[in-house]
C-alpha atoms as a PDB file:
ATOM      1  CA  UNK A   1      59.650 -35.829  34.234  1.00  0.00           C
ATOM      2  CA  UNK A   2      59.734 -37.180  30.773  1.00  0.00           C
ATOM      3  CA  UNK A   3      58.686 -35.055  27.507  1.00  0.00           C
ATOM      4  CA  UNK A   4      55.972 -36.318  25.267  1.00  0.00           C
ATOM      5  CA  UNK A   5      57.246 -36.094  21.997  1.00  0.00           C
ATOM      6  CA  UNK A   6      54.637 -35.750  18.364  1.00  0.00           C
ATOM      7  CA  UNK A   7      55.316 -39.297  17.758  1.00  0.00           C
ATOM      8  CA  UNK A   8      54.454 -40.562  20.292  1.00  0.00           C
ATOM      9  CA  UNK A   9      51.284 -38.808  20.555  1.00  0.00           C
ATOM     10  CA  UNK A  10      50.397 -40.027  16.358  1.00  0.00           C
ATOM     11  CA  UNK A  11      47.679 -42.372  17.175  1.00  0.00           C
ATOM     12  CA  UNK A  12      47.800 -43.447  13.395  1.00  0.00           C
ATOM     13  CA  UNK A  13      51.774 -43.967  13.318  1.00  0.00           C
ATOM     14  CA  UNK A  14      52.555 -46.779  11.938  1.00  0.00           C
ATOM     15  CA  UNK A  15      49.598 -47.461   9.787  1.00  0.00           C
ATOM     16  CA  UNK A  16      49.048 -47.226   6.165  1.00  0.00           C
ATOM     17  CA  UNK A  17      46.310 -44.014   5.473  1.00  0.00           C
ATOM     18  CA  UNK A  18      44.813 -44.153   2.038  1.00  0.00           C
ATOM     19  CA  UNK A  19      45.423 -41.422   0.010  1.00  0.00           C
ATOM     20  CA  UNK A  20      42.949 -38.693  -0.062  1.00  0.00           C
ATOM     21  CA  UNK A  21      40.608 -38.624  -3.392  1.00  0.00           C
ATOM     22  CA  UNK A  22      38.215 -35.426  -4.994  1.00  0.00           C
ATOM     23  CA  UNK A  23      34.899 -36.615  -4.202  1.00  0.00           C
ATOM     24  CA  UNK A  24      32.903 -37.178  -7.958  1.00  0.00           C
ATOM     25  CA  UNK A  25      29.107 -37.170  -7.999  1.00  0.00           C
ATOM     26  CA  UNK A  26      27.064 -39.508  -9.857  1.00  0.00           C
ATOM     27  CA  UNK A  27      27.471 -38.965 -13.919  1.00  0.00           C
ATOM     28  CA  UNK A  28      30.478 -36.771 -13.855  1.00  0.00           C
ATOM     29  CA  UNK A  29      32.779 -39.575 -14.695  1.00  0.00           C
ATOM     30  CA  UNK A  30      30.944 -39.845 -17.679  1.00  0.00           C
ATOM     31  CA  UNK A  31      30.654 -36.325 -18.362  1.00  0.00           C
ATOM     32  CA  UNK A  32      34.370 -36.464 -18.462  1.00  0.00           C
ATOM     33  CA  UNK A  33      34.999 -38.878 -20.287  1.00  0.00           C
ATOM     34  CA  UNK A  34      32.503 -37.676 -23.554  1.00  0.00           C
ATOM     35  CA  UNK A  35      34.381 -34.524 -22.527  1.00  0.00           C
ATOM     36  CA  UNK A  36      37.751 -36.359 -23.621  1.00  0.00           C
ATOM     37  CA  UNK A  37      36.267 -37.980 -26.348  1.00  0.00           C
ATOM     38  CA  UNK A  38      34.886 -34.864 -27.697  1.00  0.00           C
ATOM     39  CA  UNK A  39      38.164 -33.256 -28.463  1.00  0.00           C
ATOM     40  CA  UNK A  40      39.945 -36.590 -29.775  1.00  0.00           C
ATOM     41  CA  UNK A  41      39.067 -37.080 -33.443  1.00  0.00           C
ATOM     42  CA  UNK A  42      37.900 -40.867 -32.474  1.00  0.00           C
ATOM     43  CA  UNK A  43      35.865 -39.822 -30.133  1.00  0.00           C
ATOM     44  CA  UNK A  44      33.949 -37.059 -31.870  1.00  0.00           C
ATOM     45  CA  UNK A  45      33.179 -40.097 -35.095  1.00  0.00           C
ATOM     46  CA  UNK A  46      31.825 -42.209 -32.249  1.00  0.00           C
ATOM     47  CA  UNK A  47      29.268 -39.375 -30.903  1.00  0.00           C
ATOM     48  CA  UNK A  48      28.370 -38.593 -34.607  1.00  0.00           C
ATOM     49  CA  UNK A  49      27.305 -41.855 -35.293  1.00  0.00           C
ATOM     50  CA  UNK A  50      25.861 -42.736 -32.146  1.00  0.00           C
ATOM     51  CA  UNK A  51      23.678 -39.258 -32.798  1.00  0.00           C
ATOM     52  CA  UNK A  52      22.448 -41.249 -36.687  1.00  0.00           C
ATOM     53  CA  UNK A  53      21.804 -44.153 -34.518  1.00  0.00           C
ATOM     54  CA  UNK A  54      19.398 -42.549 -32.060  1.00  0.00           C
ATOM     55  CA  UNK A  55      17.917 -40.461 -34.749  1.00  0.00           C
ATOM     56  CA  UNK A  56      17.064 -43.530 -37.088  1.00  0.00           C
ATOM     57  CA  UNK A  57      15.525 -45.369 -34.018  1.00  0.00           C
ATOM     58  CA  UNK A  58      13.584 -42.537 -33.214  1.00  0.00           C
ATOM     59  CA  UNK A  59      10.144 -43.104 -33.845  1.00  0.00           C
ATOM     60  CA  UNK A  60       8.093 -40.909 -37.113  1.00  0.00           C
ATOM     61  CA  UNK A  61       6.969 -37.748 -36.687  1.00  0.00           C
ATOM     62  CA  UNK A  62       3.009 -36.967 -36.574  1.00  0.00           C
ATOM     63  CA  UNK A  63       2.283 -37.136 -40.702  1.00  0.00           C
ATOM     64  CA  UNK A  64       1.853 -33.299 -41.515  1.00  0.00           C
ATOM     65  CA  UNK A  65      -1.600 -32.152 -42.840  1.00  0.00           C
ATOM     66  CA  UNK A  66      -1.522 -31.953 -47.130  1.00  0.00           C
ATOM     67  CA  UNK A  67      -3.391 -29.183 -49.172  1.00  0.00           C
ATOM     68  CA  UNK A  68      -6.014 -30.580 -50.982  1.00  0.00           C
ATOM     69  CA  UNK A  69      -6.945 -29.810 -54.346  1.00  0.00           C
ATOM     70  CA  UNK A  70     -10.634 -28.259 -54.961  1.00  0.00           C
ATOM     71  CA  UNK A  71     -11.659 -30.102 -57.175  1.00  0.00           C
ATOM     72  CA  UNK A  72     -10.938 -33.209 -55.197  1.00  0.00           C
ATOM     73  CA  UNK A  73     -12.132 -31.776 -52.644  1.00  0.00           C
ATOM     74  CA  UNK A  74     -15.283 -30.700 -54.229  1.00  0.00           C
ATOM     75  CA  UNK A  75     -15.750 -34.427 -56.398  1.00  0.00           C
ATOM     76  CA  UNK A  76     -15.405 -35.727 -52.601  1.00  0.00           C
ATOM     77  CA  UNK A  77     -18.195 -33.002 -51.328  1.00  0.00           C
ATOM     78  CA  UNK A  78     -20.462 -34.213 -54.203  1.00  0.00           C
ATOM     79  CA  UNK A  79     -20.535 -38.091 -52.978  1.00  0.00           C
ATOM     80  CA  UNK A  80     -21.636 -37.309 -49.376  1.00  0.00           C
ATOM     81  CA  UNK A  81     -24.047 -34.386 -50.292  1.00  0.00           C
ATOM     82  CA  UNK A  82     -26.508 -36.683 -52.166  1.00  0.00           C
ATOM     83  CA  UNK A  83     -26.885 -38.845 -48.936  1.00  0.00           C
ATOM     84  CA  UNK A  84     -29.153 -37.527 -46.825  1.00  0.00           C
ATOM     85  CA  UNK A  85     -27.995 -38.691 -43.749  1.00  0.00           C
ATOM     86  CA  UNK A  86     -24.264 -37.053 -44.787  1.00  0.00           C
ATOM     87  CA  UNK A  87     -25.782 -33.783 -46.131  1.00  0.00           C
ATOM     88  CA  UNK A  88     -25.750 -31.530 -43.104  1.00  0.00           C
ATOM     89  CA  UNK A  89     -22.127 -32.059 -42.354  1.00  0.00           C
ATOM     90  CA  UNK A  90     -20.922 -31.701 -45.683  1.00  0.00           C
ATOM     91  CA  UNK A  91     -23.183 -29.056 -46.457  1.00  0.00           C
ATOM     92  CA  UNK A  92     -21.699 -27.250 -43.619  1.00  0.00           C
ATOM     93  CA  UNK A  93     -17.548 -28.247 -45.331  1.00  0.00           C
ATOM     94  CA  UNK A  94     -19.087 -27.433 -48.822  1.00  0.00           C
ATOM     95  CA  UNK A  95     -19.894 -23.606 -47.080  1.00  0.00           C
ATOM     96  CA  UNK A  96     -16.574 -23.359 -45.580  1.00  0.00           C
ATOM     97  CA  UNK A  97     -15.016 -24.285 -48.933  1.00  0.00           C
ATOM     98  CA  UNK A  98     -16.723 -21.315 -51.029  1.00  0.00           C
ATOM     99  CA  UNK A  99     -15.659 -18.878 -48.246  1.00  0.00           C
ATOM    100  CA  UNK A 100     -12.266 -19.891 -48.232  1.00  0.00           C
ATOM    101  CA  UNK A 101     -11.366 -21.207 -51.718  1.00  0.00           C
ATOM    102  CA  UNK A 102     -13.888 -19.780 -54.421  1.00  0.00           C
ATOM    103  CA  UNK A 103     -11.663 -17.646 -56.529  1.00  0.00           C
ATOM    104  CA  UNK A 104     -12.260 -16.145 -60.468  1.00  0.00           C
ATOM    105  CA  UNK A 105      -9.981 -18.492 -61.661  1.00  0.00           C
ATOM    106  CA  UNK A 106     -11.804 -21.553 -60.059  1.00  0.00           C
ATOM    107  CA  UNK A 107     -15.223 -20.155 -59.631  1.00  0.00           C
ATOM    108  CA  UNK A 108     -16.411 -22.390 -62.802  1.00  0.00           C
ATOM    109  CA  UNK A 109     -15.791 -25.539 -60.573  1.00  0.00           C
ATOM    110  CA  UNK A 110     -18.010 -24.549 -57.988  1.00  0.00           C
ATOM    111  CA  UNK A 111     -20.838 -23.232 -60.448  1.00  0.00           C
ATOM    112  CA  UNK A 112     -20.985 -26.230 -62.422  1.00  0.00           C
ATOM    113  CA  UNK A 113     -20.891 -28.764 -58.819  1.00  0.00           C
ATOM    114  CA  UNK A 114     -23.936 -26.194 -57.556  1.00  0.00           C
ATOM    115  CA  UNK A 115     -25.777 -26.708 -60.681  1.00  0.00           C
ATOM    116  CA  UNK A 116     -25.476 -30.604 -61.075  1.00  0.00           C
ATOM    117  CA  UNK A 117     -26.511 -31.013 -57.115  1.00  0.00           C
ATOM    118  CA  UNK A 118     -29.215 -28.452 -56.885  1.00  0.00           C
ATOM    119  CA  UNK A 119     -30.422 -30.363 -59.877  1.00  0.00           C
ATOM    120  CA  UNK A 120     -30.650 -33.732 -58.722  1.00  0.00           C
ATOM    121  CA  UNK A 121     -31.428 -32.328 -54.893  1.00  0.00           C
ATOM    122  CA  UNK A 122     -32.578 -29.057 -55.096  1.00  0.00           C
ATOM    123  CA  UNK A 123     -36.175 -30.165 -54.346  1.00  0.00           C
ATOM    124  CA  UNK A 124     -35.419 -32.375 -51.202  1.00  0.00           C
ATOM    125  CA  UNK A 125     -33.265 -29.613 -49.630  1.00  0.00           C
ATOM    126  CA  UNK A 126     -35.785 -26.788 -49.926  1.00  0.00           C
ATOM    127  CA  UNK A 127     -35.964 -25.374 -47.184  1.00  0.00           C
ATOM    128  CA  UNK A 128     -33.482 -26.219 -45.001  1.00  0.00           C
ATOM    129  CA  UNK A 129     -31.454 -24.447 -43.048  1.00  0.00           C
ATOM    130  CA  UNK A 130     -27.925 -25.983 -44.261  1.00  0.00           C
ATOM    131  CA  UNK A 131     -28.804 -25.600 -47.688  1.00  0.00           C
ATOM    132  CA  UNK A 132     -29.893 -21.972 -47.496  1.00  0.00           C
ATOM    133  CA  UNK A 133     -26.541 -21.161 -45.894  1.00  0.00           C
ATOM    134  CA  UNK A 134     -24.453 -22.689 -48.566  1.00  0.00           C
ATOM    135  CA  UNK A 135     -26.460 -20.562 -51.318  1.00  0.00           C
ATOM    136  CA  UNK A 136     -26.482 -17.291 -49.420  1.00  0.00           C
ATOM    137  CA  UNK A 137     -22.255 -17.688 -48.877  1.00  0.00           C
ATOM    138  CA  UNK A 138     -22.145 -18.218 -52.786  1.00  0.00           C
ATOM    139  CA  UNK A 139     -24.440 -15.639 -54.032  1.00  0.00           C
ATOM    140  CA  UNK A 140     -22.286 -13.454 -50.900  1.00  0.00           C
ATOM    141  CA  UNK A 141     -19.420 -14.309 -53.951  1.00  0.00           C
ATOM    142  CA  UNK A 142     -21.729 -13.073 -56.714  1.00  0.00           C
ATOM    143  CA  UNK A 143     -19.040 -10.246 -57.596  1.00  0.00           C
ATOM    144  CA  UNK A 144     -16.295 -13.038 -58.855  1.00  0.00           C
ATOM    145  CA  UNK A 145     -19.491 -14.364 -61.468  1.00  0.00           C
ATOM    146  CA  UNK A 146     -20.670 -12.020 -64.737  1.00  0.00           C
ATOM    147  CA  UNK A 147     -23.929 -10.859 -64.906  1.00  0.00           C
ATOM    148  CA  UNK A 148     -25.404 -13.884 -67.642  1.00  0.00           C
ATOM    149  CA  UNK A 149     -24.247 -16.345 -64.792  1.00  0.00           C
ATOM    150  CA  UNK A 150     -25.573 -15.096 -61.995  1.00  0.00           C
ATOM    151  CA  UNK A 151     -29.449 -14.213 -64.149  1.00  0.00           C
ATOM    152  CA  UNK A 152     -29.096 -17.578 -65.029  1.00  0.00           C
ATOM    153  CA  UNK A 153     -29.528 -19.343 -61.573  1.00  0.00           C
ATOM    154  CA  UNK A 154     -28.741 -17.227 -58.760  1.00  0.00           C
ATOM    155  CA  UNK A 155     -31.981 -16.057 -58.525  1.00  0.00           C
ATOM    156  CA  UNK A 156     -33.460 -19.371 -58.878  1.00  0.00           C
ATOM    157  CA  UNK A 157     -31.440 -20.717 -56.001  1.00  0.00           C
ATOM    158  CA  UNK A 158     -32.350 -18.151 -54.177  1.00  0.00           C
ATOM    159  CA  UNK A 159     -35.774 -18.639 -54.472  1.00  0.00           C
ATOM    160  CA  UNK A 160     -35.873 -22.385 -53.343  1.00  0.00           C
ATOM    161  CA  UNK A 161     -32.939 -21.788 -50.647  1.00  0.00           C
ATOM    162  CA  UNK A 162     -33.022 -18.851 -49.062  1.00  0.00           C
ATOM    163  CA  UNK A 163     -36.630 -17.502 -49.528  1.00  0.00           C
ATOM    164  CA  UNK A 164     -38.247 -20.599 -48.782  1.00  0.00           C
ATOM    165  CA  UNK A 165     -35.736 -21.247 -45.159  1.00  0.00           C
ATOM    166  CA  UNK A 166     -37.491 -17.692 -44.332  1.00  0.00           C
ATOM    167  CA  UNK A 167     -41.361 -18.938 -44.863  1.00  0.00           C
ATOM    168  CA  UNK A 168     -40.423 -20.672 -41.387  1.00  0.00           C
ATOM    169  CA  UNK A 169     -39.946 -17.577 -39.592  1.00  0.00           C
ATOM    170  CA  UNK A 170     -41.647 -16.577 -36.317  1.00  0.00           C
ATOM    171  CA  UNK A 171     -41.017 -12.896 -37.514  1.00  0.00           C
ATOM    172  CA  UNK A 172     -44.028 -11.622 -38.554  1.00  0.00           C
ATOM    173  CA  UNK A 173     -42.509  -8.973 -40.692  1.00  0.00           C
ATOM    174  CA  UNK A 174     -39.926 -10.563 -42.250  1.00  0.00           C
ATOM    175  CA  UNK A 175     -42.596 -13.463 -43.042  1.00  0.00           C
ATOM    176  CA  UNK A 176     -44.702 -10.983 -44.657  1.00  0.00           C
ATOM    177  CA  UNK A 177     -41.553  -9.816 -46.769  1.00  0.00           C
ATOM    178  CA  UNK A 178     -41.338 -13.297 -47.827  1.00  0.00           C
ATOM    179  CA  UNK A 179     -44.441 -13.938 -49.001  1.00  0.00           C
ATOM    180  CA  UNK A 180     -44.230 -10.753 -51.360  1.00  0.00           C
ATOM    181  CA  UNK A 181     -41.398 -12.551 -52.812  1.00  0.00           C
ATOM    182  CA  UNK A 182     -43.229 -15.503 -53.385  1.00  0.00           C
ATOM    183  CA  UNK A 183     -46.706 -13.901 -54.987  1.00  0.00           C
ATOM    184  CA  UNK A 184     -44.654 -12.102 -57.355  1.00  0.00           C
ATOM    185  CA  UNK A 185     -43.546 -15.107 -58.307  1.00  0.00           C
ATOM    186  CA  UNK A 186     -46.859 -16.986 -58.534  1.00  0.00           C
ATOM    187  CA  UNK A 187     -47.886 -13.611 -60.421  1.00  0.00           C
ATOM    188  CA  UNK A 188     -45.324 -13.768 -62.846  1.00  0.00           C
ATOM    189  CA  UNK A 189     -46.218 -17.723 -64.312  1.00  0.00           C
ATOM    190  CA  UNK A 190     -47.094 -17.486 -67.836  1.00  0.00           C
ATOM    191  CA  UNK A 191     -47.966 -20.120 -70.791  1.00  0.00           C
ATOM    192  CA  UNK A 192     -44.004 -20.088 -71.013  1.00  0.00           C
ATOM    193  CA  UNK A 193     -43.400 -21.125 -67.650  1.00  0.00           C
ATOM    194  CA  UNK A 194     -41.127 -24.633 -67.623  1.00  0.00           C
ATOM    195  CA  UNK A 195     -41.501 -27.507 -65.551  1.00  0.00           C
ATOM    196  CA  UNK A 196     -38.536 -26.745 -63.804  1.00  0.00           C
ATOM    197  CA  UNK A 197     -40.035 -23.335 -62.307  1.00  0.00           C
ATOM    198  CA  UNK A 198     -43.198 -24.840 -61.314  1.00  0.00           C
ATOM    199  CA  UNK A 199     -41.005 -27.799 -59.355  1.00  0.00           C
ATOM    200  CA  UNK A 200     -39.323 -25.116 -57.613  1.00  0.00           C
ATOM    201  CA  UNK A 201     -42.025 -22.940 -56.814  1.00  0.00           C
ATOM    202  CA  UNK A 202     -44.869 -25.952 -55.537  1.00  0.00           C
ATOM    203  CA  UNK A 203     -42.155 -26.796 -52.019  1.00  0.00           C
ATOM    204  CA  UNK A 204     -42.407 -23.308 -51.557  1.00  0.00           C
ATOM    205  CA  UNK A 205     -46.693 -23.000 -51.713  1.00  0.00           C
ATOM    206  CA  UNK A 206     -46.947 -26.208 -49.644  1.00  0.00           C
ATOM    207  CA  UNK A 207     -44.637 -24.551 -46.598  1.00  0.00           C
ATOM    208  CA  UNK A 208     -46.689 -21.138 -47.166  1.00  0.00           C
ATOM    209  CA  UNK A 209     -50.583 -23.453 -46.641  1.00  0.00           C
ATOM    210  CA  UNK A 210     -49.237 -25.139 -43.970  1.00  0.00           C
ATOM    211  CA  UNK A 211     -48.624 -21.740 -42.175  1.00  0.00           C
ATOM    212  CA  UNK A 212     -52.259 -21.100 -42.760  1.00  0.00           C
ATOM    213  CA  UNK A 213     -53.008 -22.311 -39.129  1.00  0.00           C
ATOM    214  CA  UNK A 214     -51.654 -19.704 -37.482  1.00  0.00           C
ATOM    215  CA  UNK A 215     -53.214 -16.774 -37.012  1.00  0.00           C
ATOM    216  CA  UNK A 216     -51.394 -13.968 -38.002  1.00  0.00           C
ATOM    217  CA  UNK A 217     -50.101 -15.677 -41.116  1.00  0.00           C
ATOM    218  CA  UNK A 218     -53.496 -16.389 -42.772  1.00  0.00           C
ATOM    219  CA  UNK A 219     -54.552 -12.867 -44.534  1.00  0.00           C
ATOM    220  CA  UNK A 220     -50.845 -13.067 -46.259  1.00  0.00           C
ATOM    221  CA  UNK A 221     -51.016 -16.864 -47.068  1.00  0.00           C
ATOM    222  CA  UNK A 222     -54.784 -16.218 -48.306  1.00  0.00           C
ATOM    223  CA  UNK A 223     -53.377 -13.491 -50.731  1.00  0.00           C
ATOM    224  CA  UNK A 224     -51.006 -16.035 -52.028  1.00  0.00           C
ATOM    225  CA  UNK A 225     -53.506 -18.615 -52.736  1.00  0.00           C
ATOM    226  CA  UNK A 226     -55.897 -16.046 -54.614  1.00  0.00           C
ATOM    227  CA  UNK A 227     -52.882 -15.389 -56.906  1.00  0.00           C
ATOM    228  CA  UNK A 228     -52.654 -19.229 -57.210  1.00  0.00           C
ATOM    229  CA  UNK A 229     -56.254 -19.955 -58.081  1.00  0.00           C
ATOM    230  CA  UNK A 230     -56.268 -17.212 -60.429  1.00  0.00           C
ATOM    231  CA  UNK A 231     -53.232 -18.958 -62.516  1.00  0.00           C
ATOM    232  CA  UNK A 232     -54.543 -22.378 -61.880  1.00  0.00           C
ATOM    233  CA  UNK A 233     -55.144 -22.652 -66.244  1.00  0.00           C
ATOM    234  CA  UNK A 234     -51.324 -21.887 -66.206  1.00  0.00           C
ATOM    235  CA  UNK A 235     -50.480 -25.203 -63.606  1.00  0.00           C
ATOM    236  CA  UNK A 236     -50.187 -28.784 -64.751  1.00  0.00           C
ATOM    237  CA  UNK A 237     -52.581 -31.310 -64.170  1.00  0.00           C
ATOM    238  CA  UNK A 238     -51.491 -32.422 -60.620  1.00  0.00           C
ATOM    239  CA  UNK A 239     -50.368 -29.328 -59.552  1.00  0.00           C
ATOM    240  CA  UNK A 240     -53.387 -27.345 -60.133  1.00  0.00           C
ATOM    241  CA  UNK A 241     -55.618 -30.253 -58.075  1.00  0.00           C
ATOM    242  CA  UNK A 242     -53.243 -29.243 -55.146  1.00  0.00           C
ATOM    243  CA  UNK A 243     -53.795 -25.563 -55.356  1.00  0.00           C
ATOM    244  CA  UNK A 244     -57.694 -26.869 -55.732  1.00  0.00           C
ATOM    245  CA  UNK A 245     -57.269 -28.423 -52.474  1.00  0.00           C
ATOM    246  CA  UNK A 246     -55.699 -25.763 -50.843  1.00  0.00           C
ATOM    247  CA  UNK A 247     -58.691 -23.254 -51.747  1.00  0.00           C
ATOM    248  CA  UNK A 248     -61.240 -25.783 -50.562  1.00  0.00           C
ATOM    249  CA  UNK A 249     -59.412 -26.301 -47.187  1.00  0.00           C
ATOM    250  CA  UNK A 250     -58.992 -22.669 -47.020  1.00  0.00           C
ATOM    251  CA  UNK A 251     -62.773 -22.130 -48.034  1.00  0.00           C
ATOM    252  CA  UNK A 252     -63.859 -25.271 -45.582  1.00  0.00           C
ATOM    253  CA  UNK A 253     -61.700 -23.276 -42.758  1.00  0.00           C
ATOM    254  CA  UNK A 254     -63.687 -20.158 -43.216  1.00  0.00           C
ATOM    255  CA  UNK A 255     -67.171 -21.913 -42.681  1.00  0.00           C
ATOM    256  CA  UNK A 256     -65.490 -23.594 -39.619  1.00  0.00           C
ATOM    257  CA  UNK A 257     -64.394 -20.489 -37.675  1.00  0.00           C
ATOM    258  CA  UNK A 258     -67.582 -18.772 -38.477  1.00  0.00           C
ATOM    259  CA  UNK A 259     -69.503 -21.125 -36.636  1.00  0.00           C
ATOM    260  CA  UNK A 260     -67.168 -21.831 -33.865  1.00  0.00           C
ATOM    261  CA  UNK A 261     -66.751 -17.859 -33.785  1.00  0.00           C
ATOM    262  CA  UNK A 262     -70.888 -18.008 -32.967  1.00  0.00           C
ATOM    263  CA  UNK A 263     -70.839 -20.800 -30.473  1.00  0.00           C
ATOM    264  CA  UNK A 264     -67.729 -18.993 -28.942  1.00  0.00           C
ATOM    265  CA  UNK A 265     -70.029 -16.079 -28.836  1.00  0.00           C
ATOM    266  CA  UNK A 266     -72.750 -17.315 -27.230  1.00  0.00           C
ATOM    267  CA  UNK A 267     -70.054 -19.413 -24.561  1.00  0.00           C
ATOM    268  CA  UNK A 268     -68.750 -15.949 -23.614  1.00  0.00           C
ATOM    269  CA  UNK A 269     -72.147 -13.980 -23.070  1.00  0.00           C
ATOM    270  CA  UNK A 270     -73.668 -17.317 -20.739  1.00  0.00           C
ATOM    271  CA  UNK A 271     -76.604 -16.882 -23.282  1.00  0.00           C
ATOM    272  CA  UNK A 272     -79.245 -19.249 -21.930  1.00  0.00           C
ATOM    273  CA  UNK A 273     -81.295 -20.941 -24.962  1.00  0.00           C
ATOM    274  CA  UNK A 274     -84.659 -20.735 -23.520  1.00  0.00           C
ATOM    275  CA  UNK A 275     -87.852 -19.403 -24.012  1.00  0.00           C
ATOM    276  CA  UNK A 276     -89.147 -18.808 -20.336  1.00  0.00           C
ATOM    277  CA  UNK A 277     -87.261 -15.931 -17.969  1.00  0.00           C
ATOM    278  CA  UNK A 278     -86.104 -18.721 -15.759  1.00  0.00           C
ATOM    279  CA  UNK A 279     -82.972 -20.622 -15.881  1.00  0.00           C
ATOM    280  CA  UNK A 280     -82.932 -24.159 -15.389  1.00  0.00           C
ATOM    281  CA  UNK A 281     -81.961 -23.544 -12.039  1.00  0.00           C
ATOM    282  CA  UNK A 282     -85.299 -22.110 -11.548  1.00  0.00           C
ATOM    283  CA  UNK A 283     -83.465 -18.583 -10.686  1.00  0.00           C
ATOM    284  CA  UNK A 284     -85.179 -15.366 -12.608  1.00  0.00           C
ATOM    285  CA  UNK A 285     -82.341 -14.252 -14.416  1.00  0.00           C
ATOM    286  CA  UNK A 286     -83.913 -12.964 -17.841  1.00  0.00           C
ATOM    287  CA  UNK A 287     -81.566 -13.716 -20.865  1.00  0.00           C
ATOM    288  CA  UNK A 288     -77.805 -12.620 -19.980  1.00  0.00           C
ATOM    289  CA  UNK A 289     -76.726 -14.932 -17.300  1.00  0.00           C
ATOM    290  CA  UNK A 290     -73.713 -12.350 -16.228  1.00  0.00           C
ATOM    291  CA  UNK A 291     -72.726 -11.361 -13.191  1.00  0.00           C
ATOM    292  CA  UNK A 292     -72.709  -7.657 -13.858  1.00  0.00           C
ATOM    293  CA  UNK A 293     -75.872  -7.386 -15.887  1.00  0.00           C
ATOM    294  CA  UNK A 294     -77.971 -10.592 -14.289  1.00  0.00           C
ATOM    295  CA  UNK A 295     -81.196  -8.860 -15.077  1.00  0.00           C
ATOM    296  CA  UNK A 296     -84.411  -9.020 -17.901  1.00  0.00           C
ATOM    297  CA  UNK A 297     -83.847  -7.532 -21.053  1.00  0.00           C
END
């Protein structure tokens, strides 16, 4: 019987096997080779300036946000408060501005830019809301101002700002608070009373009469307007034919509700205006026409 020998069993005998290789992955040929390069002097120039390359092609950065002077920011304030359309907005940035940058060294700035728009806009923004907040966050300030500046036209502003944003109140007791305010100062006009304080005040007195119509506002508005028609000598031509007005209306408005107040009273007893002790119906029902006391009287 014949031996199998190991060479004769080598199914591959013969035959040229290629040489067995480490597998690499994807990338880490090139891994090694930067790798190389990295620690040859040649190779570390050509990463450095393929690193300038990339970083010049990169595209800019987002351009940072600059501080901006006050005044330029305040001249730039100035342009889009006189528009009307613009004023709520940068009424609201003008606010935001005192709070965060009004300081003793520029507080002069923001007097002076408060005095030349209150000025030439002080009367169209009585009243409103924006404009009463920007005055209350600078007279919030008043401590960085002496005592001349602030006598000078803090109160003022104050008056055509704040106190006259309240007249529009729903609160019936902080309306009444107001209108203290504003009879004192209707009280306190004298022969040396400027122009300028009467064109302050008159916004004011027109919001206060309109507020006449309701109810619980008339006996404070009333007390205004007697103040007002006591001083009329003391306004100028045209305003004292407005306060005239506003005392006839008020007078006219009296005469008004008395009568209504009768027919109202006669509505809400059934009073029947005849002479006989029948109702048209031709029902005896004497003169009260009410269920609980249908009977002569």
């Amino acid at each position: 019987m014949e031996t199998t020998t190991d060479a004769s069993m080598d199914l591959y005998a013969g035959l040229t096997l290629p040489t067995k290789k480490q597998r690499v992955r994807d990338g880490d040929d090139q891994k090694a080779e930067d790798k190389t390069n990295a620690t040859s002097p040649i190779g570390a120039e050509k990463i450095e300036k393929s690193t300038q390359e990339t970083e010049e092609e990169a595209p800019p950065a987002k351009r940072q946000r600059t501080e901006v002077d006050v005044a330029t920011a305040i001249e730039r304030l100035k342009t889009h408060m006189v528009v009307d359309k613009k004023f709520d907005k940068a009424a609201q940035l003008f606010t935001k501005l005192v709070r965060e940058k009004l300081t003793t060294e520029n507080r002069m700035l923001f007097l002076d830019a408060f005095k030349e728009l209150i000025s030439a806009k002080g009367a169209t923004w009585s009243g409103k809301p924006a404009f009463a907040e920007l005055v209350r966050t600078l007279i919030g300030r008043q401590d960085l101002y002496t005592e001349e500046e602030k006598a000078s036209y803090f109160d003022d502003w104050k008056l055509i700002a704040v106190t006259h944003a309240e007249l529009f109140t729903d609160d019936t007791f902080e309306f009444a608070r107001t209108v203290k305010l504003v009879k004192a100062r209707v009280d306190a006009i004298s022969e040396d009373t400027d122009a300028e304080s009467f064109a302050q005040l008159m916004p004011l007195l027109r919001t206060l009469f309109s507020r006449h119509s309701v109810a619980w506002a008339k006996t404070p508005v009333e007390s205004v307007l007697h103040v007002c028609t006591r001083n009329r000598l003391l306004f100028n031509e045209s305003d004292r034919d407005q306060v005239d007005q506003w005392t006839a209306a008020v007078l006219e408005r009296r005469n008004a509700s008395t009568i209504t107040r009768s027919s109202a009273s006669d509505a809400r007893r059934n009073l029947i205006a005849m002479d006989g002790k029948a109702s048209q119906a031709g029902t005896k029902v004497g003169r009260s026409n009410h269920p609980l006391f249908n009977r002569d009287l």
